[in-house]
N, C-alpha and C. Protein backbone atom coordinates (compact mmCIF):
# COMPACT_ATOMS: atom_id res chain seq x y z
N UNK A 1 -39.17 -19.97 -17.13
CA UNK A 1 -38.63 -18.65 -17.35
C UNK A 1 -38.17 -18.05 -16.03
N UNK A 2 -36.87 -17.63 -16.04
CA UNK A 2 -36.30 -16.80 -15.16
C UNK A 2 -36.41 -14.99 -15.21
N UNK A 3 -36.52 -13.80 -14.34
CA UNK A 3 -37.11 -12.72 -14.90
C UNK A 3 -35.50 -12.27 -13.82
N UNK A 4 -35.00 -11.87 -14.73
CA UNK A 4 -33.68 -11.32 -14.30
C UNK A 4 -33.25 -9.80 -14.14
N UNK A 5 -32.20 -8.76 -13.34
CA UNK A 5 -32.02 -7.74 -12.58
C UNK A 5 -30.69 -7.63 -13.35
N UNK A 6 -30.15 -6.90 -14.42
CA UNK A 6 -29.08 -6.40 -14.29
C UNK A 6 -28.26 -5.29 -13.93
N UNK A 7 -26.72 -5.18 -13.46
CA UNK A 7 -26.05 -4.21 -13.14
C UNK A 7 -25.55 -3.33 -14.30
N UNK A 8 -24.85 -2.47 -13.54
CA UNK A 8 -24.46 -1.42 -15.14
C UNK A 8 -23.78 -1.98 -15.88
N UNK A 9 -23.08 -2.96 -15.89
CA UNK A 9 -21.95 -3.51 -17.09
C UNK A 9 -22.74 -4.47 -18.07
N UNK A 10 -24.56 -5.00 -17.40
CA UNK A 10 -25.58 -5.75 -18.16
C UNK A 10 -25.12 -6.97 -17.59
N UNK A 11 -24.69 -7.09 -16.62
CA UNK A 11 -24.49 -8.80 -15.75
C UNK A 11 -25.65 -8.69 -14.77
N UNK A 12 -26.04 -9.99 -15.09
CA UNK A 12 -26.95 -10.15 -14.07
C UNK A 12 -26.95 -10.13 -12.64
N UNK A 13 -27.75 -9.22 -11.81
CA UNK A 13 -27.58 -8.96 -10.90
C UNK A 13 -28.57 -9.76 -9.86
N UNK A 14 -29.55 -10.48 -9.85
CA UNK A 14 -30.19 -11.39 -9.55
C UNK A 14 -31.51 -11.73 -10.36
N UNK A 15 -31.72 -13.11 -9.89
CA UNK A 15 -32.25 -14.07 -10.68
C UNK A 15 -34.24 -13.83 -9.52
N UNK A 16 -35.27 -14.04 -10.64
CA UNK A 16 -36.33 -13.85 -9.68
C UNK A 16 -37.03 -15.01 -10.34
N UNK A 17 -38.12 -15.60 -9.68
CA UNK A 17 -38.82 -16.68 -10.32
C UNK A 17 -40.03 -16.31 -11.01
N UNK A 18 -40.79 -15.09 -10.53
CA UNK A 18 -41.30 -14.14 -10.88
C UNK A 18 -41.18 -12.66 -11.58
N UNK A 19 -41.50 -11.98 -11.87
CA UNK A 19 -41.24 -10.72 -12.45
C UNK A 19 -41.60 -9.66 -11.16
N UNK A 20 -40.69 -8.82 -11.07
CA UNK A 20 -41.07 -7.79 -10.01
C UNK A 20 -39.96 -6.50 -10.35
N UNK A 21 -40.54 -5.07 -9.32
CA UNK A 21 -40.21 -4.23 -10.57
C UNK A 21 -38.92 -3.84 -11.10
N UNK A 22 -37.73 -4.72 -10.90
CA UNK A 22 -36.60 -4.42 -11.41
C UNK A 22 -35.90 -5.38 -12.15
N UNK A 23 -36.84 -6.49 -11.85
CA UNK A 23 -36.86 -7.76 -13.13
C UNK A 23 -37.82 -8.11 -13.62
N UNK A 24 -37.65 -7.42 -14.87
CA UNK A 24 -39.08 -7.46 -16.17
C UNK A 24 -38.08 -8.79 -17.25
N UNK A 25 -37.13 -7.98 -17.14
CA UNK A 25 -36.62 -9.08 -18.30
C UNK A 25 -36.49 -10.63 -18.06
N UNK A 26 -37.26 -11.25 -18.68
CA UNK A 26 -37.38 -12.72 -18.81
C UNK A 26 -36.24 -13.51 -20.02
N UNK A 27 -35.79 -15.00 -19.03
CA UNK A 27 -34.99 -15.63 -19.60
C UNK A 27 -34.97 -16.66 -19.76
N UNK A 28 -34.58 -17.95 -20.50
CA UNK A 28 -34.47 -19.38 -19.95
C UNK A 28 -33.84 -19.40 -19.26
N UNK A 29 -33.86 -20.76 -18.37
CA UNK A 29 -33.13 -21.32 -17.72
C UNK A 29 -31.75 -21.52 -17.86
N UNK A 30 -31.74 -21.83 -19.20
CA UNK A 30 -30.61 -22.45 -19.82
C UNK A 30 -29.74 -21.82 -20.72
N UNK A 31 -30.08 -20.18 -20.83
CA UNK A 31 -29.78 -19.26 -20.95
C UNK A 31 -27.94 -18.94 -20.86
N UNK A 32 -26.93 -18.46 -21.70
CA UNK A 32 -25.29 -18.51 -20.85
C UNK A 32 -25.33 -17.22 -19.78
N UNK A 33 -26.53 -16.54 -19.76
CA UNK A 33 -25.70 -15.13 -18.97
C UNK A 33 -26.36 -15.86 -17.87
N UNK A 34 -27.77 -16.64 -17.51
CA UNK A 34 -28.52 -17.29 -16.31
C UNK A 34 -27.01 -18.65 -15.88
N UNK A 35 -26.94 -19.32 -16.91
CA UNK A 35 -26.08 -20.52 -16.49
C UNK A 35 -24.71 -19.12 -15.72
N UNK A 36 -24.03 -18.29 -16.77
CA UNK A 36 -23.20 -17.92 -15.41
C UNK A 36 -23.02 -16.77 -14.50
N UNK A 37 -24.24 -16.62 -14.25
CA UNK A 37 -24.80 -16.22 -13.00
C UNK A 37 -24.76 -16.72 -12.10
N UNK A 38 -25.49 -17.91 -12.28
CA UNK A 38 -25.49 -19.63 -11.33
C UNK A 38 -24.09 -19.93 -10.83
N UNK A 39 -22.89 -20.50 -11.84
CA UNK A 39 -21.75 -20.67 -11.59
C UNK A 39 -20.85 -19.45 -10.67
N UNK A 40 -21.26 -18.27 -10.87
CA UNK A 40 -20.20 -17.43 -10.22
C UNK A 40 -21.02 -17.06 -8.87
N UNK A 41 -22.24 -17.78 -8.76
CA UNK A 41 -22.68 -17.19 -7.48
C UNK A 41 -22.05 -18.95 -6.80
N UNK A 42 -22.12 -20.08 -7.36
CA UNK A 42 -21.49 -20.85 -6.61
C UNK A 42 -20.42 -21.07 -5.74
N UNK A 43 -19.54 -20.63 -7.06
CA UNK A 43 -18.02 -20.26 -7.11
C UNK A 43 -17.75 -19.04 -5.81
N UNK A 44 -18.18 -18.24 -5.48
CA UNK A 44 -18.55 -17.54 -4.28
C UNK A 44 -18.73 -17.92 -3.37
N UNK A 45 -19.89 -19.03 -2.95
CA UNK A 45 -20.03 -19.68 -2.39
C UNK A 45 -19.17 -20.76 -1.52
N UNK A 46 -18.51 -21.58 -2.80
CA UNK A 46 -17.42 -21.97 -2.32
C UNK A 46 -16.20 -21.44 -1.60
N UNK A 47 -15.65 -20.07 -2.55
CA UNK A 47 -14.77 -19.55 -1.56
C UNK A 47 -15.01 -18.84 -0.48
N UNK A 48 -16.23 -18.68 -0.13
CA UNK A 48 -16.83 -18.16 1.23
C UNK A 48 -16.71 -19.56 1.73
N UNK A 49 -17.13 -20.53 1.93
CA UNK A 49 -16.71 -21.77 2.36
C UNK A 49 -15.69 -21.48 2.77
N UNK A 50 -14.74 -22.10 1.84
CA UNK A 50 -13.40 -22.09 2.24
C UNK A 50 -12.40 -21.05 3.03
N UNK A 51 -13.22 -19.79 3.09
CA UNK A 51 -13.01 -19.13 3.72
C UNK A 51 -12.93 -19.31 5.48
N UNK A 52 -14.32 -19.77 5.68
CA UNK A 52 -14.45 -19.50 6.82
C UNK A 52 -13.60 -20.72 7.74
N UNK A 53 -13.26 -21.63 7.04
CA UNK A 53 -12.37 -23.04 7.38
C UNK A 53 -10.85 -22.23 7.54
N UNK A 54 -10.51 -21.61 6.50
CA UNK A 54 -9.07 -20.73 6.95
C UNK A 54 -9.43 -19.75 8.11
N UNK A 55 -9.95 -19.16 7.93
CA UNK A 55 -10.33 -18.51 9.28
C UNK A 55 -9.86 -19.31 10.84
N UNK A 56 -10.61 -20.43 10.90
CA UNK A 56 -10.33 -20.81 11.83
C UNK A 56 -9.43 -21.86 11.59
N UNK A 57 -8.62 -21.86 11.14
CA UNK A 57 -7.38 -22.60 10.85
C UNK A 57 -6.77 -21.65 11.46
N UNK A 58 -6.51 -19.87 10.87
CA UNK A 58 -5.82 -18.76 11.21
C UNK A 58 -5.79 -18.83 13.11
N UNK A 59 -7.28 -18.92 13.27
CA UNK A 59 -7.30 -18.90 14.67
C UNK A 59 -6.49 -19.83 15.56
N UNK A 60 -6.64 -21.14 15.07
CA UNK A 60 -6.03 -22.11 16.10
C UNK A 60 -4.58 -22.31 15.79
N UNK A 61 -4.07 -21.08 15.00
CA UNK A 61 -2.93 -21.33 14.95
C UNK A 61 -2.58 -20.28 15.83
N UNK A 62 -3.27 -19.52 16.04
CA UNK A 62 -2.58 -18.09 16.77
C UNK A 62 -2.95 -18.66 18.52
N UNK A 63 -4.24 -19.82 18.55
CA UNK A 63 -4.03 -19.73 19.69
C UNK A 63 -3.06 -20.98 20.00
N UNK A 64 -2.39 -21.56 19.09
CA UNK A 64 -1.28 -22.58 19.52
C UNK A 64 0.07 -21.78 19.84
N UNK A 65 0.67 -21.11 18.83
CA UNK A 65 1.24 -19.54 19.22
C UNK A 65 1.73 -19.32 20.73
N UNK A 66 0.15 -18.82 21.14
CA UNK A 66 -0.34 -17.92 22.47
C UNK A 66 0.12 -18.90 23.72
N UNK A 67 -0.58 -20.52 23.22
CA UNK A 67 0.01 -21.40 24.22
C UNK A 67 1.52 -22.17 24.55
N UNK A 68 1.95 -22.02 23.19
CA UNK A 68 3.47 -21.96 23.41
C UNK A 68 4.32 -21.13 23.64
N UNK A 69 3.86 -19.78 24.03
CA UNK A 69 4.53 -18.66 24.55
C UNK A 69 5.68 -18.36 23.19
N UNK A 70 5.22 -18.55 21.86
CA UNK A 70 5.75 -17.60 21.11
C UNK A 70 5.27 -16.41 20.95
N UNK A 71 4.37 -16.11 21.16
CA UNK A 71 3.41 -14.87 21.10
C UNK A 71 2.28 -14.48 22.69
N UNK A 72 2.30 -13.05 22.91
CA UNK A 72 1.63 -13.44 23.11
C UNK A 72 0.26 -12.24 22.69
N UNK A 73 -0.97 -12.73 23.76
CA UNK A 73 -1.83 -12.24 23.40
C UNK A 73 -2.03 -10.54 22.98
N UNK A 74 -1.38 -10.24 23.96
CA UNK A 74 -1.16 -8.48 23.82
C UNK A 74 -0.21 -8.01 23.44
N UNK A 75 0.77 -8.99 22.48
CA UNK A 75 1.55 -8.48 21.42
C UNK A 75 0.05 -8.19 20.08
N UNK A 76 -0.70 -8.31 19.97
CA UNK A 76 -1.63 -8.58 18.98
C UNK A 76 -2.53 -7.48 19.00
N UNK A 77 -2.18 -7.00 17.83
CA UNK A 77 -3.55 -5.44 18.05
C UNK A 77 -4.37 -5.72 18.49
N UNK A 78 -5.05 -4.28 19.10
CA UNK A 78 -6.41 -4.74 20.27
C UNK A 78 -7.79 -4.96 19.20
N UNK A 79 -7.36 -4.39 17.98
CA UNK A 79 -8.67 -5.00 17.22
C UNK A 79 -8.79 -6.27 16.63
N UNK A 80 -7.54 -7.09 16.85
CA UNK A 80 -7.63 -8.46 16.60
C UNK A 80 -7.53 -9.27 17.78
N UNK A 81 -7.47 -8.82 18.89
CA UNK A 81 -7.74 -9.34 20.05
C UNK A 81 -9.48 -9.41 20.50
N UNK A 82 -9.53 -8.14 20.18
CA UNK A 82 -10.76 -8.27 20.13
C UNK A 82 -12.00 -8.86 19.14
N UNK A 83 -11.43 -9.27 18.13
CA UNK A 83 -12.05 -10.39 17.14
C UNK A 83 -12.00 -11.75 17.56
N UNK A 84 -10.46 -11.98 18.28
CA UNK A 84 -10.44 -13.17 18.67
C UNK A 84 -11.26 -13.59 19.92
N UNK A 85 -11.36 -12.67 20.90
CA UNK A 85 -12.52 -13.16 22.14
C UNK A 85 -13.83 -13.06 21.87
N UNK A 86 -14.00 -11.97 20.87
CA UNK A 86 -15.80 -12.47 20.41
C UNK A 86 -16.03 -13.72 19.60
N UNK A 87 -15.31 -13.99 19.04
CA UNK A 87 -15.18 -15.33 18.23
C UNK A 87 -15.01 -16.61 18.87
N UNK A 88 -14.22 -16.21 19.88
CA UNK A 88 -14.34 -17.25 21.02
C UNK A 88 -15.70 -17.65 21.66
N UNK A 89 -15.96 -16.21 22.38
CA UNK A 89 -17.08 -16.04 22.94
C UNK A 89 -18.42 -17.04 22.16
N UNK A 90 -18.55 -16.11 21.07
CA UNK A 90 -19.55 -16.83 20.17
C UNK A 90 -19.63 -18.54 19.92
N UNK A 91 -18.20 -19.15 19.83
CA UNK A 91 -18.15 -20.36 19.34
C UNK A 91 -18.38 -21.24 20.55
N UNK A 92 -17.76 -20.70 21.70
CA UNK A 92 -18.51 -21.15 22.86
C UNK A 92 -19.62 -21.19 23.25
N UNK A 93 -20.98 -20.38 23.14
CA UNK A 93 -22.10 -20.46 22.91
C UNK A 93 -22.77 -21.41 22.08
N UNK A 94 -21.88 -21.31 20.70
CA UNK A 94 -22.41 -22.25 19.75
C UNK A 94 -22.59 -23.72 20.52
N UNK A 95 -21.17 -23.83 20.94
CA UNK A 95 -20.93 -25.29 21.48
C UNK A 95 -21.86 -26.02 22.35
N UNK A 96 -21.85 -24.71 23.64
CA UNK A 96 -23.09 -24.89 24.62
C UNK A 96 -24.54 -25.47 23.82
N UNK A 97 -24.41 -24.47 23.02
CA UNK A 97 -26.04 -25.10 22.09
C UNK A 97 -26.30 -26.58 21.45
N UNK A 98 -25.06 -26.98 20.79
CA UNK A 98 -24.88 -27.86 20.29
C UNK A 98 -24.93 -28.98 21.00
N UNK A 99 -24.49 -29.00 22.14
CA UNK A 99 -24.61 -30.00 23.42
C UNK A 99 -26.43 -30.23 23.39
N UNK A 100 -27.31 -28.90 23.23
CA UNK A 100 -29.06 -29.14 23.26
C UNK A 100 -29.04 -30.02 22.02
N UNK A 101 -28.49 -29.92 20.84
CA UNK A 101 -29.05 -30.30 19.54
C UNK A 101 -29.33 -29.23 18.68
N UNK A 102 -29.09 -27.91 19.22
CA UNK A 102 -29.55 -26.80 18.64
C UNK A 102 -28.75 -26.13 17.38
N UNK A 103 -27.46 -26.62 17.78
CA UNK A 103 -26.27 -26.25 16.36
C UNK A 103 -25.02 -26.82 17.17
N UNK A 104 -24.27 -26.34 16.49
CA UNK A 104 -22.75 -26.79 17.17
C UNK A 104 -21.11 -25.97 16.84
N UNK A 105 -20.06 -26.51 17.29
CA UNK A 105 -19.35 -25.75 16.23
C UNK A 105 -18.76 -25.70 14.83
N UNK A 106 -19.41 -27.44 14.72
CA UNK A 106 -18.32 -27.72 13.19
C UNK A 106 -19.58 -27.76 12.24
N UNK A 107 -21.22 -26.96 12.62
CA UNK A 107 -21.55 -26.05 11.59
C UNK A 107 -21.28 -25.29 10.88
N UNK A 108 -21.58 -25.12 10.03
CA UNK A 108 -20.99 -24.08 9.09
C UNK A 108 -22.21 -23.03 8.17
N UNK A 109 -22.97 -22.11 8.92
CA UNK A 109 -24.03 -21.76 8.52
C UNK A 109 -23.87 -21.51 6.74
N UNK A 110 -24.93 -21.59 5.61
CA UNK A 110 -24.39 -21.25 4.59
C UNK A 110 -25.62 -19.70 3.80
């Protein structure tokens, strides 16, 4: 038995293994509103995936761009400039780490 949380429209809003106080209502497993619960939190999942792969697709295209002097950096709003050097920043760190064994960059936290 699953003890489930719904939102105002009566979709399930999360799934508990236990009962606690905003999921009293108990379900099977095998249940269609539990089964697509499951599926659309996957399905999410996935396109958060796939998300974050375009992302940095987006990036290394802007910094191929930057290095071919079609663009350049401070043609680029300063709030996406500034996304792009913390992102840098960060993935460089990652990398550094990854060199310990600690993570890397072609992690993909989930």
């Amino acid at each position: 038995m699953l003890y489930v949380s719904r939102d105002d429209q009566g979709q399930i809003s999360e799934l508990h293994s236990t009962p606690v106080s905003d999921a009293q209502e108990s379900l099977p497993s095998d249940h269609p509103d539990v089964l697509q619960y499951l599926h659309d939190r996957w399905r999410q999942s996935e396109l958060d995936q796939l998300d974050r792969g375009f992302v940095r697709a987006v990036e290394d295209l802007i910094e191929l761009l930057i290095a071919k002097e079609v663009i350049m950096f401070t043609d680029l709003p300063a709030k996406v400039q500034e996304k792009l050097l913390r992102r840098k920043e960060v993935r460089q760190q990652t990398h550094y780490l990854g060199g310990m064994g600690i993570g890397g960059d072609d992690i993909i936290p989930l």
